[in-house]
Protein backbone atom coordinates (compact mmCIF):
# COMPACT_ATOMS: atom_id res chain seq x y z
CA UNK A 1 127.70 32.71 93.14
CA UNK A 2 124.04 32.49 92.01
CA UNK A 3 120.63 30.37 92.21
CA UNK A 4 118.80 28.58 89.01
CA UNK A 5 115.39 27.48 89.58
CA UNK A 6 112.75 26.75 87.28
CA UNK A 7 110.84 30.30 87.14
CA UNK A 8 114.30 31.38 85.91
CA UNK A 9 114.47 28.78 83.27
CA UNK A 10 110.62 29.36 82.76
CA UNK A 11 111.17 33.18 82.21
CA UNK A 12 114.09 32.84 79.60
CA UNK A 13 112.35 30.27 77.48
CA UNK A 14 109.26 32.87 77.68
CA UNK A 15 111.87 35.59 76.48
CA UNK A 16 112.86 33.40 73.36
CA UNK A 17 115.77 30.64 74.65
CA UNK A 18 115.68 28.03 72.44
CA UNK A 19 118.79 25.97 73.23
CA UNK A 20 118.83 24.64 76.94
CA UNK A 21 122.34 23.89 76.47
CA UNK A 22 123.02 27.21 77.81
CA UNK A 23 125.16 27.59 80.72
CA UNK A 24 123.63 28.13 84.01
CA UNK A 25 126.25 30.95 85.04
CA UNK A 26 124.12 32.69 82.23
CA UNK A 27 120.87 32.09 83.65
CA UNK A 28 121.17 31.98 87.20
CA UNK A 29 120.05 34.57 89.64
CA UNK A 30 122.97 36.50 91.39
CA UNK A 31 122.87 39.33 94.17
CA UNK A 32 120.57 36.89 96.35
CA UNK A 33 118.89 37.40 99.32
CA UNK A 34 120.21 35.26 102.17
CA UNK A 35 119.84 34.23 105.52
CA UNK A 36 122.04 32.78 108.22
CA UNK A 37 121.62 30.22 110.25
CA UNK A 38 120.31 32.41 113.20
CA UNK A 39 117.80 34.05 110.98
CA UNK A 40 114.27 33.09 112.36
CA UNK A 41 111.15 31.79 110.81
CA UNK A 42 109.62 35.53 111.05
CA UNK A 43 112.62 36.86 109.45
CA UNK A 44 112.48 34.19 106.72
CA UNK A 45 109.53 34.59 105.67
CA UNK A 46 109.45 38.42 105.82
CA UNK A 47 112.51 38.72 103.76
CA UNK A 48 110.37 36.06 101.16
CA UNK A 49 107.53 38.20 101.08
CA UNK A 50 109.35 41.23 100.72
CA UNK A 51 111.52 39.79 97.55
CA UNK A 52 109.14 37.59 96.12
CA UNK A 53 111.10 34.84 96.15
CA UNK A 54 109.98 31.30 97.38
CA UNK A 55 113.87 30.51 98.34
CA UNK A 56 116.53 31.41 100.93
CA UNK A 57 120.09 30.14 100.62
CA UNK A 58 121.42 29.51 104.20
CA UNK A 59 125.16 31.37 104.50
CA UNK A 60 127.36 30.77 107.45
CA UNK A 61 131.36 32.16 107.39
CA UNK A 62 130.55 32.63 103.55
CA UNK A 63 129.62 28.62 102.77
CA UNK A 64 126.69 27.89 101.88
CA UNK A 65 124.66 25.60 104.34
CA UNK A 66 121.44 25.05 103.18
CA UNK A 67 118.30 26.38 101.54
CA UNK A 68 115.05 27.50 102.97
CA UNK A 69 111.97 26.97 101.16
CA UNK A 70 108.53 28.75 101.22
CA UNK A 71 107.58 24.67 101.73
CA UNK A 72 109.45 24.32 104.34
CA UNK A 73 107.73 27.39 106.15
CA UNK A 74 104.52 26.45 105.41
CA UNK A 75 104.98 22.74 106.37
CA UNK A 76 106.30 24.46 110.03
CA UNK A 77 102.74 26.93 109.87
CA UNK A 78 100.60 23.62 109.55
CA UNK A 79 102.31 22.00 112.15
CA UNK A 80 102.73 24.63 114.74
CA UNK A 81 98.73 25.04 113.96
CA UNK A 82 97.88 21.78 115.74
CA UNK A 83 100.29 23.05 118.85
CA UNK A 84 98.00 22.78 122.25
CA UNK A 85 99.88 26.13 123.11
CA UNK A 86 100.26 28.34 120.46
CA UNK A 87 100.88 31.99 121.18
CA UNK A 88 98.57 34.28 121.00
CA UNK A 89 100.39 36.32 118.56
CA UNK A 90 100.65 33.24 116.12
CA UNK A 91 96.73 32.22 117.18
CA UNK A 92 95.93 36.20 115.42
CA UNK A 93 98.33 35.17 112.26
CA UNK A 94 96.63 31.69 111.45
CA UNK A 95 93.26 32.95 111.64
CA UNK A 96 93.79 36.21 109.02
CA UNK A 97 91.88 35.73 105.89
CA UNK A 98 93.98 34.53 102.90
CA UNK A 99 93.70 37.52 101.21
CA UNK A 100 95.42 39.46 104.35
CA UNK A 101 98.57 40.95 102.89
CA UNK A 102 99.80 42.10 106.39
């Protein structure tokens, strides 16, 4: 059905809600972006990047399974950085400046 987090609770108080005894159907994000379990960590994060959104609902058969998190991503970067083996392709990807949109 739809997705509340806190920039969407941040960005209706900003627009004047007052009474946070609003229902979330009201609030919540709908139309989302998704992934399924098969998705990989490229796609995810692509498909983050492209939406500016820091959260993927996981869909299999239409149920929801689980959420992916720009956290979770980023806690996988850091850790496949200390990999003896990395890829060269992922050795060129860690070492872009910050500022790299690309």
């Amino acid at each position: 059905m739809g997705i509340v987090t806190e920039r969407d609770i941040s960005r209706r108080v900003a627009k004047g809600l007052k009474n946070l005894n609003t229902q979330v159907m009201r609030i919540m994000a709908r139309n989302l972006i998704v992934a399924s379990p098969d998705t990989t960590i490229q796609a995810a994060f692509g498909l983050m990047l492209e939406h500016g959104i820091r959260r993927i609902p996981v869909v299999d058969n239409g149920k929801l399974v689980g959420v992916v998190t720009e956290r979770d991503l980023l806690h996988w970067v850091l850790q496949v950085s200390y990999e003896p083996n990395i890829p060269p392709e992922i050795i060129k990807i860690l070492a872009r400046p910050l500022s790299s949109k690309s």
